[in-house]
Protein backbone atom coordinates (compact mmCIF):
# COMPACT_ATOMS: atom_id res chain seq x y z
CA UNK A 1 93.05 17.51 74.10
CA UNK A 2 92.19 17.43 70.58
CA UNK A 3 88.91 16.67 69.51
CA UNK A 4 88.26 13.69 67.29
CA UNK A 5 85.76 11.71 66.14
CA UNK A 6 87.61 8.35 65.57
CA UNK A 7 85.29 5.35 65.45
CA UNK A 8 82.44 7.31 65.24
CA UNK A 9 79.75 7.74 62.20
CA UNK A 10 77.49 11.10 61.57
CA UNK A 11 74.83 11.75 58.80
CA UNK A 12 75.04 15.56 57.59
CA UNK A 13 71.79 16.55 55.93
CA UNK A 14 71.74 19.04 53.12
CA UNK A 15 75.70 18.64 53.00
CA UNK A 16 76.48 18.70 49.21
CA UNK A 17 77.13 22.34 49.20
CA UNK A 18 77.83 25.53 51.33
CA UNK A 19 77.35 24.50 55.17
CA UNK A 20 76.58 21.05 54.71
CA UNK A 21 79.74 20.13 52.33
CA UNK A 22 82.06 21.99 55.05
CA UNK A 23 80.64 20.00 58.71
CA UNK A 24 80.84 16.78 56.38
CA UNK A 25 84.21 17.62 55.78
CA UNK A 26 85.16 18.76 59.16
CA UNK A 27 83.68 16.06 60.74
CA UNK A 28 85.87 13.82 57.99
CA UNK A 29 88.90 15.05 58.56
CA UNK A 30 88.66 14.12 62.32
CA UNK A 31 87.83 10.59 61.95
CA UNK A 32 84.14 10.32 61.72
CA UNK A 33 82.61 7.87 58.99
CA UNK A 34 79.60 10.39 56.98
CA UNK A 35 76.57 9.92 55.09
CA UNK A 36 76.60 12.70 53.02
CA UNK A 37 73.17 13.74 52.57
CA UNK A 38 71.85 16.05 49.91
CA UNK A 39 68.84 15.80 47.32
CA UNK A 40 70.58 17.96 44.38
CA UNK A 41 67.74 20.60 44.99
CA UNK A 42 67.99 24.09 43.99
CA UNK A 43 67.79 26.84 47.00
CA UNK A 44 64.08 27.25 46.55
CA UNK A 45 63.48 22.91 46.72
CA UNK A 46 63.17 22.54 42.83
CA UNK A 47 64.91 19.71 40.63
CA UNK A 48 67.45 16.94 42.22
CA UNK A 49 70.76 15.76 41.54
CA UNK A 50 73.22 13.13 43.16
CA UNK A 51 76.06 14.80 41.46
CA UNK A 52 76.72 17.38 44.49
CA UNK A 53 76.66 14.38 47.61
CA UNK A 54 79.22 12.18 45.31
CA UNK A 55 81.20 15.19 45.28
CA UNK A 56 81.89 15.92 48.63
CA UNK A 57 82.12 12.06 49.27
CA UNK A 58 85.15 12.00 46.71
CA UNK A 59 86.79 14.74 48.46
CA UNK A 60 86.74 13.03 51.85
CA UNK A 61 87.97 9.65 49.95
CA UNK A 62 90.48 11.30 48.94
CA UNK A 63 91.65 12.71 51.97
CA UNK A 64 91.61 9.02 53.13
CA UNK A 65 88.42 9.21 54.83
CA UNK A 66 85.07 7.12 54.89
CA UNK A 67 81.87 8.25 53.24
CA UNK A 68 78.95 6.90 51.39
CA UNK A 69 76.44 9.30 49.29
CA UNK A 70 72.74 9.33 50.14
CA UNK A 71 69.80 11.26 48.09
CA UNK A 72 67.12 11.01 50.76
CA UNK A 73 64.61 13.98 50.65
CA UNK A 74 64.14 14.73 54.43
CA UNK A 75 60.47 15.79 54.00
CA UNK A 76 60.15 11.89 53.22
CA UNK A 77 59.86 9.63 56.18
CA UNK A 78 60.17 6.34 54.61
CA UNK A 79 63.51 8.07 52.17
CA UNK A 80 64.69 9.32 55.73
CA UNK A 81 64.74 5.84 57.58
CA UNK A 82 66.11 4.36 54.62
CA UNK A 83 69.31 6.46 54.87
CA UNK A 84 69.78 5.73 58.29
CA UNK A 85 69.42 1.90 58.21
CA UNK A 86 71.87 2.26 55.03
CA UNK A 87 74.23 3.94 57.72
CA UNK A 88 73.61 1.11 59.89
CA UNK A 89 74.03 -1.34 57.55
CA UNK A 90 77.33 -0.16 56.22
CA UNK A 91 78.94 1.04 59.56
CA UNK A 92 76.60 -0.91 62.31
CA UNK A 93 76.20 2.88 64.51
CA UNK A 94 74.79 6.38 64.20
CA UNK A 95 76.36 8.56 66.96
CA UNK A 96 76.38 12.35 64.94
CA UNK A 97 73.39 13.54 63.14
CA UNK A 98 73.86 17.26 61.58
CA UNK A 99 70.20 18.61 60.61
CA UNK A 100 71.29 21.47 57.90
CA UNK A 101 69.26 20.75 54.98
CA UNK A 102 66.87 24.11 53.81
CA UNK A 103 65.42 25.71 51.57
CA UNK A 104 64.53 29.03 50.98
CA UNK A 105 61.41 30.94 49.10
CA UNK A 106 61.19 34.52 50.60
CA UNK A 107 58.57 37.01 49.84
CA UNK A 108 56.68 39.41 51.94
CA UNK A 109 54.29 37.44 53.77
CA UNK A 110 51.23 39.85 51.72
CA UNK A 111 52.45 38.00 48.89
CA UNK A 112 53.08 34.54 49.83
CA UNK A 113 51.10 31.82 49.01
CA UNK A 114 50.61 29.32 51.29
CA UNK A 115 52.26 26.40 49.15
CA UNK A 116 55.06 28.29 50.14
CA UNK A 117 55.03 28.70 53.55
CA UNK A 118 54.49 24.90 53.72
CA UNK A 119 56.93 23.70 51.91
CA UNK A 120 59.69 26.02 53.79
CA UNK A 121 58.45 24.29 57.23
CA UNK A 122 58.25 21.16 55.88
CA UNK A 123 61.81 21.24 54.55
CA UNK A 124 63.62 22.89 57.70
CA UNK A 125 61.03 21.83 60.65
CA UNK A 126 59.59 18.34 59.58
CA UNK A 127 62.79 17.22 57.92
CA UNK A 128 64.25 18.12 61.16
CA UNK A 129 61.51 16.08 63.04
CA UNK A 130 61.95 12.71 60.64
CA UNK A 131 65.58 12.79 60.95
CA UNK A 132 65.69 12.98 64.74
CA UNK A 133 62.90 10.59 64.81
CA UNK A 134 64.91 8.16 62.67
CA UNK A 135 67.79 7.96 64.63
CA UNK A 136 66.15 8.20 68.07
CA UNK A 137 65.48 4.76 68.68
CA UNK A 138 68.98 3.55 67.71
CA UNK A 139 71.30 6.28 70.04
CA UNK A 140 68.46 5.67 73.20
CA UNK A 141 69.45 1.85 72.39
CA UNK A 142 73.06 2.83 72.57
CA UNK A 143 73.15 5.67 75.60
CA UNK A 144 74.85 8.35 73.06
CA UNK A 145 73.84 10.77 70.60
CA UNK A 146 74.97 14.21 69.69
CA UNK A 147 72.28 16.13 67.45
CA UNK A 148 72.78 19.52 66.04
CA UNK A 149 69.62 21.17 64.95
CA UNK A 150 69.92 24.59 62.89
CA UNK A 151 68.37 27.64 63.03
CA UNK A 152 69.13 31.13 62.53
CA UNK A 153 69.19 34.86 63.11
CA UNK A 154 66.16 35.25 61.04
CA UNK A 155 64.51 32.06 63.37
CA UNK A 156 65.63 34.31 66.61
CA UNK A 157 65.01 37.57 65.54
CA UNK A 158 63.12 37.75 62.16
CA UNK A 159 63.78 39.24 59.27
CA UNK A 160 61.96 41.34 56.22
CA UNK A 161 60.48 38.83 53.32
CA UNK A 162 61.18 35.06 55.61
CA UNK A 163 57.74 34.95 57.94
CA UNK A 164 58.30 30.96 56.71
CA UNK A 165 61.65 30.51 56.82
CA UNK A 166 61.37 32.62 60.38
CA UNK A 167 58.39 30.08 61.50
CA UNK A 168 60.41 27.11 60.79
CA UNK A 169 63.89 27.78 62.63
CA UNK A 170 62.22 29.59 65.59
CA UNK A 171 60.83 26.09 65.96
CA UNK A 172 64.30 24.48 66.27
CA UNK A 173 64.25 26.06 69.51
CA UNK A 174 61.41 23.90 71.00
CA UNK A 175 62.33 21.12 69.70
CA UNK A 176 65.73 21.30 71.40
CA UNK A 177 64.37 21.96 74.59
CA UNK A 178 62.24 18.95 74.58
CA UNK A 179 64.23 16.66 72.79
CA UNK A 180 67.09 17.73 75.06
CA UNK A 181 65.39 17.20 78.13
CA UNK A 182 63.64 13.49 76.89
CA UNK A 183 67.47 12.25 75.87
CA UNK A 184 69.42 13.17 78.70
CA UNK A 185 69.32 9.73 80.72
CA UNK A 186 70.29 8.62 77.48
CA UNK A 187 73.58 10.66 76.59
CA UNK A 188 71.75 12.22 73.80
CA UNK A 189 72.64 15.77 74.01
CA UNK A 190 70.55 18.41 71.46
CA UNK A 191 72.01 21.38 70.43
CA UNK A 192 71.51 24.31 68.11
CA UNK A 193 73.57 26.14 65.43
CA UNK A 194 72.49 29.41 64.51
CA UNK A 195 75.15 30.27 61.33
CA UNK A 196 75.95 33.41 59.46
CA UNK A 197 77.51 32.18 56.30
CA UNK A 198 77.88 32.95 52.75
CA UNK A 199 76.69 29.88 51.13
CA UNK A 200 74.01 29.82 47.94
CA UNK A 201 71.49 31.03 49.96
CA UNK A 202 72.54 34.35 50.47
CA UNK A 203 75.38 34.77 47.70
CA UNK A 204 73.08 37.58 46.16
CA UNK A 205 72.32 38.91 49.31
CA UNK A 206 75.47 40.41 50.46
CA UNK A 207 78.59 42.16 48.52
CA UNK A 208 82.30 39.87 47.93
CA UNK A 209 83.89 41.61 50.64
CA UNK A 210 81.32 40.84 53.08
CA UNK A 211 80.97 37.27 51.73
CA UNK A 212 84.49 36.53 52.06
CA UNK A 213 84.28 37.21 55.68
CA UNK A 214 81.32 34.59 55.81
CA UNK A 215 83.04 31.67 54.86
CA UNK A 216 81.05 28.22 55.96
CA UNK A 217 85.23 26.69 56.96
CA UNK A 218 85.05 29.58 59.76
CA UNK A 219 81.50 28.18 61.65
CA UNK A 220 82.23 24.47 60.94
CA UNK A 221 84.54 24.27 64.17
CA UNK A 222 81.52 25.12 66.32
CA UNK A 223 79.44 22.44 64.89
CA UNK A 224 82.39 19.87 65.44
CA UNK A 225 82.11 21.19 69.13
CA UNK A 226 78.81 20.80 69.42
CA UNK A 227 78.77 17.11 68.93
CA UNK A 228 82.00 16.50 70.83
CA UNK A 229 81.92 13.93 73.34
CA UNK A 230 82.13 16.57 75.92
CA UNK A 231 79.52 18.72 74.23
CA UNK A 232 77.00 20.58 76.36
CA UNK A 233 73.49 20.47 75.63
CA UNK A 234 70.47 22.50 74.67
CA UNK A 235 72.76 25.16 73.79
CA UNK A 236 71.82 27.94 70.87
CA UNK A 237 75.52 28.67 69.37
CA UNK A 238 75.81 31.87 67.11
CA UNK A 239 78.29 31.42 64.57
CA UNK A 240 79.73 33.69 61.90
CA UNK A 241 83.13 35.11 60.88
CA UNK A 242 84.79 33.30 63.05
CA UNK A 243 82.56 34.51 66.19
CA UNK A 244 80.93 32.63 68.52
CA UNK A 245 78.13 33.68 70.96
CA UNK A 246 75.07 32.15 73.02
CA UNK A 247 71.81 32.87 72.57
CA UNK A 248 69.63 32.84 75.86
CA UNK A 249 65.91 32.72 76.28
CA UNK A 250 64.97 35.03 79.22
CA UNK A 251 61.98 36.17 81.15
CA UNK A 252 61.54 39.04 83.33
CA UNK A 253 60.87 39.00 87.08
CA UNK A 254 57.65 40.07 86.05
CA UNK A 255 54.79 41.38 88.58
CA UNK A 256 51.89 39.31 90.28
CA UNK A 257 48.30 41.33 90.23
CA UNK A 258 45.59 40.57 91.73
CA UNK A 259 41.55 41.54 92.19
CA UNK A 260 40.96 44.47 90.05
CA UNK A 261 44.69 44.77 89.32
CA UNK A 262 44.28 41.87 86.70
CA UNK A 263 42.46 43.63 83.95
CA UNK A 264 43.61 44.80 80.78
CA UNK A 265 44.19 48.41 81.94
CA UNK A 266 45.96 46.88 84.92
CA UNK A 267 48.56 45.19 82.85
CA UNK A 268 49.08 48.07 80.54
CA UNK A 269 49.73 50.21 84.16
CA UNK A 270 52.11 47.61 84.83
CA UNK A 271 53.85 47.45 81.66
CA UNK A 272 57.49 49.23 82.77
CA UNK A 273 57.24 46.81 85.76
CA UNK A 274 56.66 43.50 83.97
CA UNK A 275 59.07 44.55 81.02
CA UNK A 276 62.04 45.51 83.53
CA UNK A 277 64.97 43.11 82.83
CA UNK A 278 66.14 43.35 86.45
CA UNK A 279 66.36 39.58 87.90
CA UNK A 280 65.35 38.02 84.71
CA UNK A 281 66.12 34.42 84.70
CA UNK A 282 66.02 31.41 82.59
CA UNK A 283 63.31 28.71 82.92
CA UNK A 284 64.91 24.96 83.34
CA UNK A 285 61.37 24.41 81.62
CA UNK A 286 57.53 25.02 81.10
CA UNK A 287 56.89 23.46 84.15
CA UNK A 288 59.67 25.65 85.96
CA UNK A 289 57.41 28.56 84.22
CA UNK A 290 54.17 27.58 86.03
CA UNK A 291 55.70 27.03 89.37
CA UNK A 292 56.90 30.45 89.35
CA UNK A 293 53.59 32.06 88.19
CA UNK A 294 51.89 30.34 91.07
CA UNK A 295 54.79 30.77 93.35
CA UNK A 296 53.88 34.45 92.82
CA UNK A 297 50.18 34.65 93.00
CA UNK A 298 50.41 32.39 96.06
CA UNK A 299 52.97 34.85 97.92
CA UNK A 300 50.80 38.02 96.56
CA UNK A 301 47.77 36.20 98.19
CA UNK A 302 49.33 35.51 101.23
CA UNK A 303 48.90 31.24 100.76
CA UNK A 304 50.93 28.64 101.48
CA UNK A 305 53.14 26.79 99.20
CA UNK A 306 52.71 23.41 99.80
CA UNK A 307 55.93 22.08 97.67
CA UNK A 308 58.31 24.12 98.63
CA UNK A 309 57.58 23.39 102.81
């Protein structure tokens, strides 16, 4: 069955260029209704412009879609709501939002001042946060939601020169989990792109041939998945190239020690043991976490385990 998106409206954040421009026109060309949100800002957050957002919302007029522009900066709370009760007022629903607004200002973390490191997470993390929060209300009203948060190899696994732009996607990850597990009575379902792409972000990073292969058109059809109306949920998908992978948070078995056992030289001893990948699992959530520690220390110690008799 095709996927469409007929009847339904999403706001796509940062989506006058690169990324943005290509879910906004994805999501157009299958029947959604978009906001297309971008402030006009250069890649490191300087200037604004409305120019790029009427762009993209010409193309998708043209192609006989629906779309209004909207110059919101998401750092602003007040801009952010604003946008969304515009959405409301023209349309009447929000059921798609499409977090991919960022900046970037990379230096080695030595050199960084803080100014910078703030305004990176306030961009990609509390932008995130005021555009979730701004819709929440209305799609828990509703019973449906699909939110796409982004974050990225660098937010997974670091990367030389980005300690803030690192900081700020790894927290995507958090804020899925929770958000995902807070919405679910509701039909809100919270997942996360993690894109390789050649947009203006990292045009000077990699050589033609390479960027060719990165084109945003070749990730956009995992973000249209991922706010399907059969979408799963608290999901990290890797996109790039036209591949597709999961990202999974594990933890080891691990050991239980006890008496003398738990000092530091008796977790260094047990290092292999607690780092052995052997029956690692996934935790539903922190909770899930504790109940295993104690689960653990109870059977080491030989007592009982009164919720799970």
């Amino acid at each position: 069955m095709d996927i469409r998106f007929d009847g339904r409206v999403a706001i796509v954040t940062g989506a006058g260029a690169g990324l943005g421009r290509s879910h906004a026109l994805g999501l157009a060309a299958r029947g959604a209704k978009v906001v297309v949100n971008d402030l006009g800002a250069a890649t490191d957050g300087s200037g604004q412009s409305s120019d790029a957002a009427k762009s993209v919302v010409e193309e998708i007029r043209a192609m006989g879609g629906h779309a209004i522009a909207d110059g919101a900066d998401v750092t602003n709370p007040e801009q952010v709501q604003a946008m969304v009760d515009a959405a409301l007022a023209e349309w009447g629903r929000v059921d798609i939002l499409v977090c991919n607004a960022g900046i970037l200002r990379d230096k080695t973390f030595a050199k960084m001042g803080l100014e910078d490191f703030r305004k990176v997470v306030d961009v990609h993390l509390m932008g995130t946060v005021n555009c979730c929060h701004a819709v929440w209300r209305h799609m828990t009203e509703r019973g449906f939601g699909r939110i796409v948060l982004t974050t990225s190899g660098t937010g997974l696994y670091g990367n030389f020169g980005q300690s803030n732009y690192a900081a700020a996607k790894a927290g995507m990850i958090g804020l899925m989990n929770t958000l995902s597990a807070e919405g679910a009575k509701f039909d809100i379902r919270i997942n996360t792109l993690a894109p390789t792409a050649a947009t203006r972000m990292t045009e000077n990073l990699l050589p033609p041939e390479v960027l060719e292969l990165l084109k945003p058109e070749l990730i956009t059809p995992g973000l249209l998945a991922l706010v399907a109306d059969d979408s799963p949920s608290r999901m990290i998908l890797g996109a790039g190239a036209g591949v597709f992978t999961e990202t999974r948070l594990h933890e080891t078995q691990g050991v239980a020690l006890e008496g003398d056992e738990i000092s530091p030289e008796g977790v260094m001893a047990a290092m292999d043991r607690i780092r052995d990948t052997e029956g690692q699992t996934e935790m539903e959530n922190a909770f899930a976490q504790t109940r295993k520690y104690a689960r653990m220390a109870a059977e080491k110690r030989g007592l009982p385990l009164p919720w799970e008799e």
